[in-house]
C-alpha atoms as a PDB file:
ATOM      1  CA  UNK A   1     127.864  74.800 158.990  1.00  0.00           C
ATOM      2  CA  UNK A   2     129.146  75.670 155.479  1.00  0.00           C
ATOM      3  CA  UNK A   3     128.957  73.267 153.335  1.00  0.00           C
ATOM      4  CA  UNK A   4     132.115  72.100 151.201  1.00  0.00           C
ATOM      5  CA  UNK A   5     130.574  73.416 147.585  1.00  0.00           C
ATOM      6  CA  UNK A   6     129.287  76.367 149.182  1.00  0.00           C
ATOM      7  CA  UNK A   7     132.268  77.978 150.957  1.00  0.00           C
ATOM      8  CA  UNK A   8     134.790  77.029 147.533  1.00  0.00           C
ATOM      9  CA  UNK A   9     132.129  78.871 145.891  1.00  0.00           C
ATOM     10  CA  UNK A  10     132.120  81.412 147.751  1.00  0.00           C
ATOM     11  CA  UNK A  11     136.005  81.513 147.707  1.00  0.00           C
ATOM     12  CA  UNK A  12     135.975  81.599 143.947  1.00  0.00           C
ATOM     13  CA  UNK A  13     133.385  84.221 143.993  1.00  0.00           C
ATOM     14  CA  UNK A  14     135.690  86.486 146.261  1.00  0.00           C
ATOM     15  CA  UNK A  15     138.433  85.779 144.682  1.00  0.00           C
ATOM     16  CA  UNK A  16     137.615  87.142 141.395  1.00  0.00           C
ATOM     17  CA  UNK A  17     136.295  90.211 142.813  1.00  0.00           C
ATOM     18  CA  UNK A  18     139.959  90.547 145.311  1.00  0.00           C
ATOM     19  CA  UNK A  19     141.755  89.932 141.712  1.00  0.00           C
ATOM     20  CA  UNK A  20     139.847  92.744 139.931  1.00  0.00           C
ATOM     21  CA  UNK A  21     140.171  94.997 143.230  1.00  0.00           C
ATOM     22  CA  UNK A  22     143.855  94.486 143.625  1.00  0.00           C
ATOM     23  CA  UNK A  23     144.074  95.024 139.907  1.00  0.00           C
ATOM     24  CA  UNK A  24     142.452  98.642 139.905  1.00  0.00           C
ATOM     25  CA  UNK A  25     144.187  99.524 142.892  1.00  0.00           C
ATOM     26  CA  UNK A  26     147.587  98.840 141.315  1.00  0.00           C
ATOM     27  CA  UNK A  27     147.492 100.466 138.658  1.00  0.00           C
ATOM     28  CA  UNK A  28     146.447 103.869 140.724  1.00  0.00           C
ATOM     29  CA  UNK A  29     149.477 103.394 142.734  1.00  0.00           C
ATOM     30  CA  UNK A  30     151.837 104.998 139.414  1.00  0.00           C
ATOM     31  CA  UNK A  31     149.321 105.956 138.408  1.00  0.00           C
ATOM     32  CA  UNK A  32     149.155 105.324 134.967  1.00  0.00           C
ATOM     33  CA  UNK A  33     147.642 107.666 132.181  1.00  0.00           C
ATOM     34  CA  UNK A  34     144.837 105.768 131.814  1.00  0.00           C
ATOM     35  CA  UNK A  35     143.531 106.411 135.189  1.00  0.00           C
ATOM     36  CA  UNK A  36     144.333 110.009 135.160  1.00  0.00           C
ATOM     37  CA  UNK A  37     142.812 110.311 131.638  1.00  0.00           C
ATOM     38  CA  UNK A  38     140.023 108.471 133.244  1.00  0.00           C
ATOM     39  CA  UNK A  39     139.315 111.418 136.464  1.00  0.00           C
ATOM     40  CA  UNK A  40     139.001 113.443 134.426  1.00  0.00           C
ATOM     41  CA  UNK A  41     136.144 112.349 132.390  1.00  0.00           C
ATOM     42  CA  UNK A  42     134.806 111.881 135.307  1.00  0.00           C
ATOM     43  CA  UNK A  43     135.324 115.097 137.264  1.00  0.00           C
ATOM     44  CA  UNK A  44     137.846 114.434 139.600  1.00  0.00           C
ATOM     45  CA  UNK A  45     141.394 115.863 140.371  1.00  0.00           C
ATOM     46  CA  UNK A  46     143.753 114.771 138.620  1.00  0.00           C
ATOM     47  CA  UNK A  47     146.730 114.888 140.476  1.00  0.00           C
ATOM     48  CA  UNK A  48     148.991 112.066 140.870  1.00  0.00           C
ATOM     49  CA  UNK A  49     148.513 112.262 144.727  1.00  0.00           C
ATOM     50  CA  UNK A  50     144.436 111.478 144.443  1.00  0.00           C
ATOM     51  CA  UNK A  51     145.060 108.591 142.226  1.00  0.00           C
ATOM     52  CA  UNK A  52     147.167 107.060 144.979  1.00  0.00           C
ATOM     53  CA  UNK A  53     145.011 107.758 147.834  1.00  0.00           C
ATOM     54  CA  UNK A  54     142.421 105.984 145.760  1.00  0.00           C
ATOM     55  CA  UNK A  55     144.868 103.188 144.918  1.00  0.00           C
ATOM     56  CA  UNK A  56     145.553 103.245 148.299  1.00  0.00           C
ATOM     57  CA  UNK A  57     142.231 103.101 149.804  1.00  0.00           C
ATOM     58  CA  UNK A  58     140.942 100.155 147.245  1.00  0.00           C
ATOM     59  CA  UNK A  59     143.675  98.176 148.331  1.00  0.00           C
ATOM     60  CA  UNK A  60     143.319  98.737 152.082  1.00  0.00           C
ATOM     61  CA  UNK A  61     139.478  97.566 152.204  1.00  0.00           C
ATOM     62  CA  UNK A  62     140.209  94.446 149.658  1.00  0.00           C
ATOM     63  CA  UNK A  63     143.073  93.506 151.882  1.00  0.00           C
ATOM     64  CA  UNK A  64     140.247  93.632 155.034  1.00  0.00           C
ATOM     65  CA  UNK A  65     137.731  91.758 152.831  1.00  0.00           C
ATOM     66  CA  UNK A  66     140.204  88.721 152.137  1.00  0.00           C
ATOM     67  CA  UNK A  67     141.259  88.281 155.614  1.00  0.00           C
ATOM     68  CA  UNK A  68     138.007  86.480 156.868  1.00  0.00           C
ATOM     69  CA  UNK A  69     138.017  88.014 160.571  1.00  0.00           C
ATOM     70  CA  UNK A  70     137.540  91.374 158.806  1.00  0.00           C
ATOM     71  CA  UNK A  71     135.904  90.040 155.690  1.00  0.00           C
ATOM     72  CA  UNK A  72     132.415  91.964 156.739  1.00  0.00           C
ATOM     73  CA  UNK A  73     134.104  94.684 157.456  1.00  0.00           C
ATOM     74  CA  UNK A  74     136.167  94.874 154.318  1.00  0.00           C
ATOM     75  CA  UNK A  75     132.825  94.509 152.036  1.00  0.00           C
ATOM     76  CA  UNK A  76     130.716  97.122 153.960  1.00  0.00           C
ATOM     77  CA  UNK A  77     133.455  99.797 153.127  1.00  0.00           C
ATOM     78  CA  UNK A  78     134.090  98.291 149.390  1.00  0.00           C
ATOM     79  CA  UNK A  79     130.053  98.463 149.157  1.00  0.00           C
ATOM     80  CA  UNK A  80     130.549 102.248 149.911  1.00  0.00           C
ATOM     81  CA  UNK A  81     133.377 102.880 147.571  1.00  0.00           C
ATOM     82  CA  UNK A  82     130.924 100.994 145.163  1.00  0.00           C
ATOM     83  CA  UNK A  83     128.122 103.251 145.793  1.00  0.00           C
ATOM     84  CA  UNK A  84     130.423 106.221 145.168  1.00  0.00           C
ATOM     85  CA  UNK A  85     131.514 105.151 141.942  1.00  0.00           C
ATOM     86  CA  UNK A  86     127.935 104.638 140.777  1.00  0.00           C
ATOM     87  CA  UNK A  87     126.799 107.802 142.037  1.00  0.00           C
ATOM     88  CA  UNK A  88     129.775 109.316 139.595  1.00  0.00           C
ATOM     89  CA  UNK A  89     128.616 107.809 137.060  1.00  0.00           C
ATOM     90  CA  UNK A  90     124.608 108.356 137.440  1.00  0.00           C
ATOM     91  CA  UNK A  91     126.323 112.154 137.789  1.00  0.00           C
ATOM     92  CA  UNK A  92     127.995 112.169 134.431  1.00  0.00           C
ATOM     93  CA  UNK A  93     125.371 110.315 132.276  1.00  0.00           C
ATOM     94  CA  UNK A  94     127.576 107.039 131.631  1.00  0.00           C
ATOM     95  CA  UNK A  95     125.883 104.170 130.234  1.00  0.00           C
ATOM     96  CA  UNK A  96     123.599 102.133 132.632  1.00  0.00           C
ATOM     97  CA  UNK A  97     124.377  98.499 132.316  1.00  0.00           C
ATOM     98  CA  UNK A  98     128.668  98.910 131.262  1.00  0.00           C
ATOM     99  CA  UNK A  99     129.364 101.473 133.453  1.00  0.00           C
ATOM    100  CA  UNK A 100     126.897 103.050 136.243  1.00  0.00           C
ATOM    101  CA  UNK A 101     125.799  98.808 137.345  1.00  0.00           C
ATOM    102  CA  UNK A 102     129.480  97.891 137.244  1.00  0.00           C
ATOM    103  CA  UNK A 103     129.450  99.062 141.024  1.00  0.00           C
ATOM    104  CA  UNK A 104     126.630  97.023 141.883  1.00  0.00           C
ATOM    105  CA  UNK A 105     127.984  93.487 139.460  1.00  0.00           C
ATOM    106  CA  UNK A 106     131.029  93.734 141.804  1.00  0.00           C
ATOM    107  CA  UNK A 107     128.663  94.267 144.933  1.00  0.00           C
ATOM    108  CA  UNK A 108     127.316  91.117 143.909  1.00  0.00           C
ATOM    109  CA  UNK A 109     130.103  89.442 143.397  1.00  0.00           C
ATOM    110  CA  UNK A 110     131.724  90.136 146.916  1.00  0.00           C
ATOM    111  CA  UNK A 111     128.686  89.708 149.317  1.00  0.00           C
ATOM    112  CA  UNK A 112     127.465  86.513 147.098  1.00  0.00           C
ATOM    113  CA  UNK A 113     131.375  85.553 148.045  1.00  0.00           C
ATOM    114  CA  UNK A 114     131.332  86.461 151.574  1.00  0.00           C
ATOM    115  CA  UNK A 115     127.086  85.033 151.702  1.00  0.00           C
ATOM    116  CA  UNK A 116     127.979  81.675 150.386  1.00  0.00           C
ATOM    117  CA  UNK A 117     131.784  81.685 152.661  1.00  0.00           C
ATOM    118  CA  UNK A 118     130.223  82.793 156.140  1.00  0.00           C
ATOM    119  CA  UNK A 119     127.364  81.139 158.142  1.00  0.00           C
ATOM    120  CA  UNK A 120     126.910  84.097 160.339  1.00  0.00           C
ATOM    121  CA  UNK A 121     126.321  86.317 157.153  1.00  0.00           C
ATOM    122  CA  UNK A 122     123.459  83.963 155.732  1.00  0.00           C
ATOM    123  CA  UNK A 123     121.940  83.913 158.971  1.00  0.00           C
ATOM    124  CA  UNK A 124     122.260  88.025 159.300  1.00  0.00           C
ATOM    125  CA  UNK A 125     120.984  88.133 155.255  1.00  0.00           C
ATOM    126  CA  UNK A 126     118.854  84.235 154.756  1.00  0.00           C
ATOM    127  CA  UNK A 127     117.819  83.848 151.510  1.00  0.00           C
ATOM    128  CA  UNK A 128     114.322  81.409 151.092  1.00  0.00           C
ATOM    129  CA  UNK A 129     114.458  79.640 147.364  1.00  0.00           C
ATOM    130  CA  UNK A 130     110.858  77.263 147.242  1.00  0.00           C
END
């Protein structure tokens, strides 16, 4: 069983990263210049069309990480949209701890959510602190 301070922990945790997620998502669905300004620093098409795929896509896998019967789910496939955006960034020579990591902080932040929210994850991932 979860206890009390553990799963509103873990529902603060998510939430911040579902904020932030909805957040970037939104503002691909325009998009606005920002983003495209942004693709293409970072090699990718810029078409309005791409952003909102991406938009799209963000927003479809946080919308099956904050339902909690697809909340595993919804964080594998954000962990590989995470993964792609560091791997854009290790490609393009951004800085390490601002931008490359930024994938991984938000990693963090939604399996510590989902770890501290879901029993059957900390029994899949137990972590031992002595």
């Amino acid at each position: 069983m979860v206890s009390t301070r553990a799963l509103w922990a873990g529902r603060l945790l998510s939430s911040l990263a579902i904020l932030f997620l909805i957040f970037d998502g939104m503002i691909k669905l325009p998009p606005l210049e920002i983003v495209t300004a942004t693709m293409k620093e970072l090699g990718y098409p810029t078409t309005e069309s791409f952003a909102r795929l991406l938009g799209i896509v963000t927003l479809a896998c946080t919308a099956l990480y904050a339902w909690p019967r697809t909340a595993l789910l919804g964080a594998v496939l954000l962990t590989g949209l995470f993964g792609g955006a560091i791997a854009t960034h290790l490609r393009i020579g951004s800085p390490l701890l601002s931008h490359t990591l930024f994938g991984l902080y938000l990693g963090i932040l939604v399996w510590g959510g989902l770890w501290l929210r879901d029993e059957r994850v900390r029994r899949v991932m137990p972590v031992v602190i002595q």
